[in-house]
Protein backbone atom coordinates (compact mmCIF):
# COMPACT_ATOMS: atom_id res chain seq x y z
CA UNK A 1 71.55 -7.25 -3.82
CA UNK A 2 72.17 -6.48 -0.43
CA UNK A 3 72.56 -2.78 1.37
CA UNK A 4 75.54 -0.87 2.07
CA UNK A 5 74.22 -0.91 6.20
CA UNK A 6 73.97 -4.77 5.55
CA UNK A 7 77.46 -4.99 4.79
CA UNK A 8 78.39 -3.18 7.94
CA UNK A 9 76.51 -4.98 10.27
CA UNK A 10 77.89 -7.90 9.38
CA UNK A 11 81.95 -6.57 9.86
CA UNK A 12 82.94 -7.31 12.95
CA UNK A 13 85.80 -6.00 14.90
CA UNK A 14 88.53 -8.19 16.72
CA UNK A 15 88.70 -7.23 20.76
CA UNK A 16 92.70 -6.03 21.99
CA UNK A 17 94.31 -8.37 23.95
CA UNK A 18 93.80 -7.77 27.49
CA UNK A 19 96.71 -8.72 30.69
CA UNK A 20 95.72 -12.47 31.90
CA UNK A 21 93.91 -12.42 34.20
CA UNK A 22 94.06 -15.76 36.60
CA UNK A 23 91.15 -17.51 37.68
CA UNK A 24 90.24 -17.73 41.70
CA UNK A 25 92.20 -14.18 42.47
CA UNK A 26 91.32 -10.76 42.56
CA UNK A 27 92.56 -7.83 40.43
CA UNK A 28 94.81 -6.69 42.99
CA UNK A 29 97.72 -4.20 41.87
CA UNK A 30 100.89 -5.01 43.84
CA UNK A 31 103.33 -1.88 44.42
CA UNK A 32 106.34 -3.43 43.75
CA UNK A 33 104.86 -4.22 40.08
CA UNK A 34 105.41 -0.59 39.44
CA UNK A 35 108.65 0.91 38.22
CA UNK A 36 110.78 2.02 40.86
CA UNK A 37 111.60 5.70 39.46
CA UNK A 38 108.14 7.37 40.79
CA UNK A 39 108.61 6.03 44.61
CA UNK A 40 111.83 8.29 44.26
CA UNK A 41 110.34 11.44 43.06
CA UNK A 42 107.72 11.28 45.35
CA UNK A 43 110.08 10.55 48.23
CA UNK A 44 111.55 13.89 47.12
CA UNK A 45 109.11 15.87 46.87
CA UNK A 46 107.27 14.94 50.45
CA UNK A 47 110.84 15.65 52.16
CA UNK A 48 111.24 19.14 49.98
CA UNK A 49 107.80 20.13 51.01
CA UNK A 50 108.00 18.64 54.75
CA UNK A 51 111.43 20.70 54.99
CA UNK A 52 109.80 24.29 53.33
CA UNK A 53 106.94 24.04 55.96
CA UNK A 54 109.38 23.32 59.05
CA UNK A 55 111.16 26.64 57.49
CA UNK A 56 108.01 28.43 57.77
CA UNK A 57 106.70 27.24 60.81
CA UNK A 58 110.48 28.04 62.67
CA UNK A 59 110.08 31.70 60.68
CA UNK A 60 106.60 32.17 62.15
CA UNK A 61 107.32 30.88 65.74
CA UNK A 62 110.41 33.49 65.59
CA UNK A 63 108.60 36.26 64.27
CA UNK A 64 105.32 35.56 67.53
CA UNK A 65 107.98 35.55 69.74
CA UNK A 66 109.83 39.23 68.78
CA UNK A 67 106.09 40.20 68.57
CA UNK A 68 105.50 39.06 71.66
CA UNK A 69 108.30 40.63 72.81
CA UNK A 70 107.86 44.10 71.61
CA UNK A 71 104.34 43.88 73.48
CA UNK A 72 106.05 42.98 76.20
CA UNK A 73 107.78 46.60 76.21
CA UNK A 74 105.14 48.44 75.04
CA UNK A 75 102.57 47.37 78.01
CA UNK A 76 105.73 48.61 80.35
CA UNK A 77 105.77 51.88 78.88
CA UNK A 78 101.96 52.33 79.35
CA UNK A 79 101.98 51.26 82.35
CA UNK A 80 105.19 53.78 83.06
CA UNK A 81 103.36 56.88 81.32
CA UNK A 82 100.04 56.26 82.79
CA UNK A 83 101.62 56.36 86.19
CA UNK A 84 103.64 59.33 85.30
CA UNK A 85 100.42 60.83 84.09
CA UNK A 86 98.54 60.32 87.41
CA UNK A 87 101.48 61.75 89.54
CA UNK A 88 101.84 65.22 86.85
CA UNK A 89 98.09 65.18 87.17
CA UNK A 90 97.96 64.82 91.17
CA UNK A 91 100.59 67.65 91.10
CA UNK A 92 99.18 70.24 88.54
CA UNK A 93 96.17 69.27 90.84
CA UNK A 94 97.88 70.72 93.77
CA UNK A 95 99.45 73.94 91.99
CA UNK A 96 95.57 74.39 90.74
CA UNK A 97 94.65 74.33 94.14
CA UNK A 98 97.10 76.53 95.56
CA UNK A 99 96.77 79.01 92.89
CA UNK A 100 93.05 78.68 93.69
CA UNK A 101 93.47 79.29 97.35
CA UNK A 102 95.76 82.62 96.82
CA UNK A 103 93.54 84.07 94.51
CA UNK A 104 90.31 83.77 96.77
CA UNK A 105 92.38 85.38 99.28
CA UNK A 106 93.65 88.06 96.98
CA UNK A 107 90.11 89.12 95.68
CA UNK A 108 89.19 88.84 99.36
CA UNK A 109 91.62 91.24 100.29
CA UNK A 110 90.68 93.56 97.33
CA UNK A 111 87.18 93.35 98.31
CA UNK A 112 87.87 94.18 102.30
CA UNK A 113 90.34 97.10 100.81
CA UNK A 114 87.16 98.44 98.39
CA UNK A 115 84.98 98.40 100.88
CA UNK A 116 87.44 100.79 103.47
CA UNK A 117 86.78 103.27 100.89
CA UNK A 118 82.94 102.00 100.72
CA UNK A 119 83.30 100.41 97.43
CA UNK A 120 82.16 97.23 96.08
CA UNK A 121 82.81 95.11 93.19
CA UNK A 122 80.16 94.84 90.60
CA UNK A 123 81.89 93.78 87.72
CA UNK A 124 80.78 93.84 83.96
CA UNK A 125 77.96 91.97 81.91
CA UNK A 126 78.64 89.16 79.55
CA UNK A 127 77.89 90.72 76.55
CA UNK A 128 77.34 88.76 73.05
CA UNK A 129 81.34 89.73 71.84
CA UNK A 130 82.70 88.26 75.10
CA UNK A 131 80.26 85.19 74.31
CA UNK A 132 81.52 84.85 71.03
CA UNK A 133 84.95 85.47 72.18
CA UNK A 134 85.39 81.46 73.35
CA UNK A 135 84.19 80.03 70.29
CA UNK A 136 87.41 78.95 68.11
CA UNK A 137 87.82 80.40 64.32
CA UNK A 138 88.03 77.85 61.65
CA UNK A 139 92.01 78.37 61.44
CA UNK A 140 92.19 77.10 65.20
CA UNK A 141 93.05 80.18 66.89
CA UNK A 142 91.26 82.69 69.36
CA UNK A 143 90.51 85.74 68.20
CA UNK A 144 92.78 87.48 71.17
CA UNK A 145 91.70 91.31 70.46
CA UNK A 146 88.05 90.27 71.20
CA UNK A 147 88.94 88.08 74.05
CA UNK A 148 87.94 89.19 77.97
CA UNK A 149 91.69 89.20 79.23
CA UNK A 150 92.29 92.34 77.57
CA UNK A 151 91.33 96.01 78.10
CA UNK A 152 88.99 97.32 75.86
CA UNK A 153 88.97 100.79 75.46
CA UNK A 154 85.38 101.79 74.75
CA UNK A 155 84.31 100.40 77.80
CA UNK A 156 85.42 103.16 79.84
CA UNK A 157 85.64 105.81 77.51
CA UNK A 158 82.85 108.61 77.33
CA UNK A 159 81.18 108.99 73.81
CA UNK A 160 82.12 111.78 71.48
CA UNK A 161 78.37 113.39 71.72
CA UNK A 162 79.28 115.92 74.70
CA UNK A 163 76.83 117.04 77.47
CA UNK A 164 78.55 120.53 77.39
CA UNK A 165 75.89 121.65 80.49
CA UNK A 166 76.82 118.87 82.85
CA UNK A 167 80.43 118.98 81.48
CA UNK A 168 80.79 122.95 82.61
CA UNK A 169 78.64 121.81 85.88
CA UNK A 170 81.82 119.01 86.53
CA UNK A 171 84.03 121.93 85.79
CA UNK A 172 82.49 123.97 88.54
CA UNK A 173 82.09 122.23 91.03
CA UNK A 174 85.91 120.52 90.58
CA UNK A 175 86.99 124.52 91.03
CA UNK A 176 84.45 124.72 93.72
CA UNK A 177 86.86 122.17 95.64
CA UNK A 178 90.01 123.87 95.39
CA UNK A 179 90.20 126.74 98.50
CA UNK A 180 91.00 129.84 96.43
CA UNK A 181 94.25 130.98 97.11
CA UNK A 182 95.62 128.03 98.34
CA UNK A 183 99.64 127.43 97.62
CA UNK A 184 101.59 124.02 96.71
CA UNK A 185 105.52 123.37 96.88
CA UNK A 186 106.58 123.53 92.98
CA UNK A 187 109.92 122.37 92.24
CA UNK A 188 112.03 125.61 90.14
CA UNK A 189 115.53 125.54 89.99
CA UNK A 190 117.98 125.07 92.78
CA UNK A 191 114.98 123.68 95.11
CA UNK A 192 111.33 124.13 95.51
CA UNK A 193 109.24 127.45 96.40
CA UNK A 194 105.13 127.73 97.61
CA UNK A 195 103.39 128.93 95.15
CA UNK A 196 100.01 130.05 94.67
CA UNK A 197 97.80 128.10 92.60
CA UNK A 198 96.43 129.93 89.78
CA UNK A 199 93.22 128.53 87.40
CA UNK A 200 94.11 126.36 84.30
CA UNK A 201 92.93 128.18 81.00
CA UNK A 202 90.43 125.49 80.19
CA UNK A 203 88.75 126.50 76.26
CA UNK A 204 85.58 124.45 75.71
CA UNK A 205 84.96 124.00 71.41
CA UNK A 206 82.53 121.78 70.03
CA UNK A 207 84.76 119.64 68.68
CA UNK A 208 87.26 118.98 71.16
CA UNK A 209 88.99 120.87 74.83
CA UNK A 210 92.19 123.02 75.36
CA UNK A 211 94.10 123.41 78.04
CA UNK A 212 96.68 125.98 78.96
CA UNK A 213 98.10 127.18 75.77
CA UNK A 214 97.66 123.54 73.64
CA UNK A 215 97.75 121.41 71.89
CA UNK A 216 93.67 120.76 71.08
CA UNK A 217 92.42 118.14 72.15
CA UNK A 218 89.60 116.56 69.96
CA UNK A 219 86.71 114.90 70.92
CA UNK A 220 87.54 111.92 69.63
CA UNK A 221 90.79 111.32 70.96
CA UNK A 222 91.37 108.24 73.64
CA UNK A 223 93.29 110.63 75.81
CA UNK A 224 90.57 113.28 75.52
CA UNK A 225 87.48 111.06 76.33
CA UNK A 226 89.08 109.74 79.07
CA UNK A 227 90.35 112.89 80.63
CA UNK A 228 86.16 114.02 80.00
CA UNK A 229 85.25 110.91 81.70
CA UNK A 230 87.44 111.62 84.91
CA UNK A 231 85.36 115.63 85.02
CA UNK A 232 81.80 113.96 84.05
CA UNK A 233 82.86 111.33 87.06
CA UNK A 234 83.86 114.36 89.59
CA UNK A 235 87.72 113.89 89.59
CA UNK A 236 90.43 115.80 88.25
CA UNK A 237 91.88 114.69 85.28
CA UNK A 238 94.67 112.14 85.47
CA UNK A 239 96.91 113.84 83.10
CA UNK A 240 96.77 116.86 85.87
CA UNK A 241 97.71 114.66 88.95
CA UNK A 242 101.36 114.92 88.60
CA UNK A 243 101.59 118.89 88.48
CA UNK A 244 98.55 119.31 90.64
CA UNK A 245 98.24 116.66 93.11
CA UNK A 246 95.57 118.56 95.34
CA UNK A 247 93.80 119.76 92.66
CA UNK A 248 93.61 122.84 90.80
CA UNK A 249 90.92 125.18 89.69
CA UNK A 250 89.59 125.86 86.14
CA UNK A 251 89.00 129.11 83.92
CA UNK A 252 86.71 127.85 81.62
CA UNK A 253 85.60 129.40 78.14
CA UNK A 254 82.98 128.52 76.89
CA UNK A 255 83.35 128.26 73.16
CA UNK A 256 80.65 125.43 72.20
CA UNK A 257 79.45 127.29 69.29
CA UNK A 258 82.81 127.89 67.69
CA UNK A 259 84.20 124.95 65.95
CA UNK A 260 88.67 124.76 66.59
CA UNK A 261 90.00 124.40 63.25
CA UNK A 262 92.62 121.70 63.60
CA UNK A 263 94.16 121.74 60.22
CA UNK A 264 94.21 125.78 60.54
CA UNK A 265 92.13 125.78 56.71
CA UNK A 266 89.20 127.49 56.77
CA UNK A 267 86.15 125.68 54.67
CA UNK A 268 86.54 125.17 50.55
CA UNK A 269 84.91 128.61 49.42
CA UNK A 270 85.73 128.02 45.24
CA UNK A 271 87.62 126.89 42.52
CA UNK A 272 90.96 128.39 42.01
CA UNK A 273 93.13 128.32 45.19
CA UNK A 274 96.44 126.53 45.06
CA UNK A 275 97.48 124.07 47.29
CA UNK A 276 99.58 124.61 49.93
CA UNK A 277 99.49 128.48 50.57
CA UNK A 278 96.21 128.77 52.29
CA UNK A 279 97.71 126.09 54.79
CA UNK A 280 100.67 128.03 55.51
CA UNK A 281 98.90 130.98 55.99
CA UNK A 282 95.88 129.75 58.31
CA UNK A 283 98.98 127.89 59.99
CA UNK A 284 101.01 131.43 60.83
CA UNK A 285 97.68 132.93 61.94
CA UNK A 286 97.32 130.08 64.41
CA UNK A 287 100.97 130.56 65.60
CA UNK A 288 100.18 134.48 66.14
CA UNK A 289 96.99 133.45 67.43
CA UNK A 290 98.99 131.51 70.38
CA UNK A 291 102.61 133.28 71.56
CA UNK A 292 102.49 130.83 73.94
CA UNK A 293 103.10 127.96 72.13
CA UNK A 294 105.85 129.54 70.48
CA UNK A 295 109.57 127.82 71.42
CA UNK A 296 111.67 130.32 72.61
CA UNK A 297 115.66 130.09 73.47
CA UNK A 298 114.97 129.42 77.16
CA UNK A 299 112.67 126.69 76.80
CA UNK A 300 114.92 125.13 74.55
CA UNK A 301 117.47 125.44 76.84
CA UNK A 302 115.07 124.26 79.69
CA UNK A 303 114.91 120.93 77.57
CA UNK A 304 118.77 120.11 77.20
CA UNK A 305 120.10 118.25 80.36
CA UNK A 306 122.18 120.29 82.38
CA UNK A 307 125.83 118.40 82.16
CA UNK A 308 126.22 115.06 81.65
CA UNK A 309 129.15 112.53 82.64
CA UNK A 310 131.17 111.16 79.71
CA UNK A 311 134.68 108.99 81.12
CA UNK A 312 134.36 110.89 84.67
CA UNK A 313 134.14 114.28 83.39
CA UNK A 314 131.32 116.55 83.98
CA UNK A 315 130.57 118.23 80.54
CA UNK A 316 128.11 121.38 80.48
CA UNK A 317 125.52 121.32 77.87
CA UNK A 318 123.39 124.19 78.34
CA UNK A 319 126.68 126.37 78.17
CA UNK A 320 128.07 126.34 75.01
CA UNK A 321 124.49 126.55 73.41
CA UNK A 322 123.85 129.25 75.23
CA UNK A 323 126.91 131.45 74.19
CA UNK A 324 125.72 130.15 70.47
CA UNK A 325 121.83 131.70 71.25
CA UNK A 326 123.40 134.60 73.32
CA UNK A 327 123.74 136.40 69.38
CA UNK A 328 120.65 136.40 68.22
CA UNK A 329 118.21 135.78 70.83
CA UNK A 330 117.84 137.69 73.97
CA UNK A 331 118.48 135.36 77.21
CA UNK A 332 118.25 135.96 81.04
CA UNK A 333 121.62 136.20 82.88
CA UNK A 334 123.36 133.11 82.90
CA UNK A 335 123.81 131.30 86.59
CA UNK A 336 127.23 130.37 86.98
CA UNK A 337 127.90 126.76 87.40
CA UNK A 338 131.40 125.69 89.02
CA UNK A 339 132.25 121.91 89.54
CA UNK A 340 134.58 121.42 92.17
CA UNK A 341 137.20 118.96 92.33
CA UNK A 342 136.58 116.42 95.02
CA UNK A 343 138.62 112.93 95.61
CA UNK A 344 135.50 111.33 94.78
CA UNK A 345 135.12 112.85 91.26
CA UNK A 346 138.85 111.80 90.90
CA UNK A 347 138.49 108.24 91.86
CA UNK A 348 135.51 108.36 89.12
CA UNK A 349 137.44 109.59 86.82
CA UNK A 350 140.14 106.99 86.97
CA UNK A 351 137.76 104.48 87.43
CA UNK A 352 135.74 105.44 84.07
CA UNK A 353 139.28 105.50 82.24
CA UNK A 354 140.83 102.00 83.60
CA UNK A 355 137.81 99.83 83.49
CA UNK A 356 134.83 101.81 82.47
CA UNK A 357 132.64 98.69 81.89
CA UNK A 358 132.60 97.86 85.87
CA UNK A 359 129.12 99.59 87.31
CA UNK A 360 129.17 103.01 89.10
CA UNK A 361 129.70 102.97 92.58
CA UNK A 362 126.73 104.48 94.62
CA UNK A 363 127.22 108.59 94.55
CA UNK A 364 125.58 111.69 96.14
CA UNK A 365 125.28 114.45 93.57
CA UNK A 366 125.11 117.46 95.44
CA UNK A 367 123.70 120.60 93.74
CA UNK A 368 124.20 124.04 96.48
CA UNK A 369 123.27 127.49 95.15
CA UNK A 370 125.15 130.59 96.56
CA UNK A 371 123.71 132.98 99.17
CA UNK A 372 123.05 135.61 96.00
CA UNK A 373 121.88 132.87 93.87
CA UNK A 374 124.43 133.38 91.18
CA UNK A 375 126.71 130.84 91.44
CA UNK A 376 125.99 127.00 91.51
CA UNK A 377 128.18 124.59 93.10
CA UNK A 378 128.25 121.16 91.77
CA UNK A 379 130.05 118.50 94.13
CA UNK A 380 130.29 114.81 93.53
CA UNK A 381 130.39 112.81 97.12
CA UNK A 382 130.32 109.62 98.76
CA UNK A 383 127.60 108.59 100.68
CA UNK A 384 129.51 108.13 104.11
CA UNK A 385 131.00 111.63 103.44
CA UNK A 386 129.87 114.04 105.72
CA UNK A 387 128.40 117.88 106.42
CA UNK A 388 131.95 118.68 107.20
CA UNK A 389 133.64 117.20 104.26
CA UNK A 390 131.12 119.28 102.29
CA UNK A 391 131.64 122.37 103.95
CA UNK A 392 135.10 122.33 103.53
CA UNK A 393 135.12 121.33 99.83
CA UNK A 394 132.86 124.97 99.57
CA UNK A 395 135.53 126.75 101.71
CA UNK A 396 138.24 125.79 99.75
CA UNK A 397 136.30 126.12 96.34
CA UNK A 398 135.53 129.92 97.56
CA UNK A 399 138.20 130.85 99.47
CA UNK A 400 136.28 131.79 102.43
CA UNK A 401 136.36 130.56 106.24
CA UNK A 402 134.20 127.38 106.72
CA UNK A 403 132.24 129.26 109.79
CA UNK A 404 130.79 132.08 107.56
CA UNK A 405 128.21 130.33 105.81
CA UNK A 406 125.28 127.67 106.60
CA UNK A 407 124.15 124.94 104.37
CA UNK A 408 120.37 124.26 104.34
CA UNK A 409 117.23 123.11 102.44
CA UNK A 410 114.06 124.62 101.57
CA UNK A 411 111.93 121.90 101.45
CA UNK A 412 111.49 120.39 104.17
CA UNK A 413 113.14 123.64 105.76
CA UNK A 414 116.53 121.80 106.86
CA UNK A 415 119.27 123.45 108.87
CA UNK A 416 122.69 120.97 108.40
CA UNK A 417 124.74 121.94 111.55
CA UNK A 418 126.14 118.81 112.27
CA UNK A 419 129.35 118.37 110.48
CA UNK A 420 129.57 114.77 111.71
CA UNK A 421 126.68 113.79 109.88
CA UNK A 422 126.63 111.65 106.70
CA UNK A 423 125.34 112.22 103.56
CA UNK A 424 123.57 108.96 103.85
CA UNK A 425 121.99 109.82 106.79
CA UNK A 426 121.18 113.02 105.83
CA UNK A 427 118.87 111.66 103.21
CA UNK A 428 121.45 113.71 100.13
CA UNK A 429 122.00 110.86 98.08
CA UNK A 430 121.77 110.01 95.42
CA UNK A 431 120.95 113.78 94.40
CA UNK A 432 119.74 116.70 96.41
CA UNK A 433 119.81 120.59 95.97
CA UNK A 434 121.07 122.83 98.55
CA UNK A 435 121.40 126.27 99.34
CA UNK A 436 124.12 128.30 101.23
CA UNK A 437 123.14 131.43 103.21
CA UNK A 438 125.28 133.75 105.59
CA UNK A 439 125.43 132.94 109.10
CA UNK A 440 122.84 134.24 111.27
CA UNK A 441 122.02 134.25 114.82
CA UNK A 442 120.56 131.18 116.49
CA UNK A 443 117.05 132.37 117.64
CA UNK A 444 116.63 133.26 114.23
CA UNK A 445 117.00 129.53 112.89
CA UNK A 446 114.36 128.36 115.48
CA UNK A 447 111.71 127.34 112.57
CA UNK A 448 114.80 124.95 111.19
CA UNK A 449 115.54 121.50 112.28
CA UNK A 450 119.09 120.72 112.69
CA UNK A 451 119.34 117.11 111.07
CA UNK A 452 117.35 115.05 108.33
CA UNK A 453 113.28 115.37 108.16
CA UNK A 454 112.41 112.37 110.72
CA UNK A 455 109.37 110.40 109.02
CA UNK A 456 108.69 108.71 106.04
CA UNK A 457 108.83 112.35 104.13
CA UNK A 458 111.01 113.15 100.77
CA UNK A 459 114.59 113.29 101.08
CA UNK A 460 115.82 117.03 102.04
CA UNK A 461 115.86 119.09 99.11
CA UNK A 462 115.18 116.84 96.10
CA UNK A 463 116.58 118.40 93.02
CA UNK A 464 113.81 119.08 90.55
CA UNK A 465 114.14 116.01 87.22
C-alpha cells in the first residue's frame, strides 16, 4: 500500500503553452508588434508636458526680467539718495562750520568784554546730575528739567541758613556807599522833581526780610534768596535797581530773635478754640500793626489809568470815581484836567469811527500843567506840528495872549522858544509832560537851553508810566 506523498510525487503537471519561438533568431520584440493605442497616449502626454514646461519657463524668464528691472530702478535711486546725502551732508557741514566760526568769535568777544571789567570766565563743574543728564530714560526721552541747557535755580541761590552777622555787615557797608544826602530825579506827576534819598526801612526776622512797609519776605522764597545773594555779594538788590538806580541806603532792624508770623496765628496753646476767629483777629492786629499797607482812596486812584481812548474820544477814568469816593473818603483837591480840541484829535476821531481797524498814525501826547499847577492841559499833536501850533492851541484853550506865558521842561531843564520847532525834533513824541510858567525876563532863563537836550539823553520831560 503505497503513501499519500507517493501518490503526489508521481502527479505531474502539464507546462502552458508558450509563443513559438523560431530556431536561429533572437527574442527580439519588434515595436510595430504592439498595439497602436499606447504610441498615441504617450505622444500626448510628452507634447502636454513639453508644452506646461515651455509655459513655465516663458513665466519664469518674464518674471527675471521685471525683477531685473525693478533692480534696475532701485540701484538708480541709491545711487540718487546717496549723492543727495553727500551734498546735504557737505552743506550741513558748512552751516556747522559757520555756526562754529561765529560762536568762537562771540565767546571771544564776551571774553575781551569780561575782561574790560577784569572778569574772566570760569564756568561750572560737571557734576554727577549733569553726567547723568545725557544718558536716555528707558521711554526714549531726555529728562529736559535735569538737562545743562536750562537754568537751575539752586545754583545761584543762597541757602535758607542765614549768616545774619555778615548779612548786616553787606547791609552796612552797601549804606556806607551811598553819600548821605545825596538827591535823584523821581518822576511825580506832571514831570520829575530832585529828591533826597531817604534810607529803606529794611526789618531783619529770622525767618525771612521786610522792606518798606511789606509784604515779608521769607527765607525761603526764590525772590528772597536771590535778593540776599545780591547783599552777601556787595550789590544792591535787583528788585531796587529800577527805583534806585545809584543806590540807596538801608535802616536796618535787627529783629533775628523775633520770628514774623506769616499766617498772623500765634502758636496752638489748647483744645477748644474755633476755627477761623483767631485768624481774623491775629489778621486785623497785623493790619493795625502796619497803616501803611493799608489801601487808601488815593492809591486806588493812583492805580486806575488816567483817561483812556475809546473810538477817538478821550474818556477820564480817575474822574467819575473820584466824585463816587469824594462821599465817604476824604481826598486831596482834585487837579483839573481839560482836553482841548485840536485838528489832530478830530482827524482821530473820524478815523477811529470810519475804519477803526487801520493802525494809529504816529501821535505826540502832550501833557502841560498850568503856571499854579491846577489845571492840566491835555493836547493830542502831530509830530511835524510845532512850538507854535502848541502855543496857540493853549492861547485859544485859555483865552489869553500867546506872548504871556512860556512852555518848558523840568527835566532836562528845557526852555521851548522856538515856535518853528517840531515836535519831532523837540524830542515830545510820542508823550512828554510840560509845564507853562509866566513870562520872565531873559537873564533870568540863562540856566535854560532854548531847544531839545543835544546828546543821547531822555527825551524832554518824559511823562512818568
Amino acid at each position: 500500500m503505497s503513501s499519500p506523498l507517493t501518490s503526489l510525487s508521481k502527479t505531474r503537471k502539464v507546462p502552458l503553452p508558450s509563443e513559438p519561438v523560431n530556431p536561429g533568431r533572437r527574442g527580439i520584440r519588434i515595436y510595430g508588434d504592439v498595439p497602436g493605442f499606447h504610441d498615441s497616449e504617450l505622444m500626448a502626454s510628452m507634447t502636454r508636458k513639453l508644452w506646461d514646461l515651455e509655459q513655465q519657463v516663458k513665466a519664469q524668464t518674464d518674471e527675471i526680467l521685471s525683477k531685473d528691472q525693478k533692480i534696475a530702478a532701485l540701484e538708480d535711486l541709491v545711487q540718487t539718495l546717496q549723492q543727495h546725502s553727500a551734498e546735504v551732508t557737505l552743506q550741513r557741514q558748512e552751516e556747522l562750520e559757520v555756526m562754529c566760526v561765529q560762536l568762537q568769535r562771540q565767546v571771544g568777544e564776551m571774553e575781551r568784554f569780561l575782561s574790560d571789567y577784569g572778569l574772566q570766565w570760569v564756568g561750572e563743574p560737571m557734576d554727577q546730575e549733569d553726567s547723568e543728564s545725557k544718558t536716555v530714560s528707558e521711554d526714549g526721552e531726555r529728562d529736559w528739567m535735569t538737562a545743562r541747557k536750562f537754568w537751575k535755580p539752586g545754583d545761584s541761590l543762597a541757602p535758607p541758613e542765614v549768616d545774619f552777622d555778615r548779612l548786616l555787615a553787606s547791609l552796612k557797608d552797601l549804606s556806607e556807599l551811598v553819600v548821605e544826602g545825596d538827591t535823584q530825579v523821581t518822576p511825580v506827576p506832571g514831570g520829575a522833581r530832585l529828591c533826597t534819598l531817604e534810607p529803606i526801612p529794611l526789618k531783619v526776622y529770622r525767618n525771612g526780610i521786610m522792606m518798606f512797609d511789606g509784604p515779608f519776605q521769607p527765607f525761603y522764597d526764590p525772590s528772597t534768596q536771590r535778593c540776599l545773594r545780591d547783599i552777601l555779594d556787595g550789590f544792591f538788590p535787583s528788585e531796587l535797581q529800577r527805583l534806585y538806580p545809584n543806590g540807596v541806603p538801608f535802616k536796618v532792624s535787627d529783629l533775628r530773635n523775633q520770628v514774623y508770623l506769616e499766617d498772623g496765628l500765634d502758636p496752638f496753646p489748647g483744645e477748644g478754640r474755633v476755627v477761623g476767629r483767631q485768624r481774623m483777629r491775629k489778621a486785623l492786629d497785623r493790619v493795625e500793626e502796619h497803616p501803611g499797607s493799608r489801601m487808601t482812596a488815593e492809591k486806588f486812584l493812583n492805580r486806575l489809568p488816567k483817561c483812556v481812548i475809546r473810538q477817538g474820544e478821550v474818556i477820564d477814568i480817575r474822574g467819575p470815581i473820584r466824585d463816587t469816593l469824594q462821599n465817604c473818603c476824604p481826598l486831596p483837591a482834585r487837579i483839573q484836567e481839560i482836553v482841548v480840541e485840536t485838528p489832530t484829535l478830530a482827524a482821530e476821531r473820524e478815523r477811529s469811527q470810519e475804519s477803526p481797524n487801520t493802525p494809529a498814525p504816529p501821535l505826540s501826547m502832550l501833557r502841560i500843567k498850568s503856571e499854579n499847577g491846577e489845571q492840566v492841559f491835555l493836547l493830542m499833536m502831530q509830530p511835524d506840528n510845532t512850538i507854535g501850533d502848541v502855543r496857540a492851541l493853549l492861547s485859544q484853550a485859555r483865552a489869553m495872549d500867546a506872548s504871556a506865558f512860556e512852555i518848558f521842561s523840568t527835566f532836562p531843564p528845557t526852555l521851548y522858544q522856538d515856535d518853528a520847532l517840531t515836535l519831532q525834533a523837540a524830542g515830545l513824541v510820542p508823550k512828554a509832560a510840560l509845564l507853562l510858567r509866566s513870562r520872565r525876563d531873559p537873564k533870568s532863563s540863562l540856566n535854560f537851553s532854548s531847544g531839545p537836550c543835544p546828546g543821547p539823553g531822555p527825551s524832554p520831560g518824559p511823562s512818568p508810566q
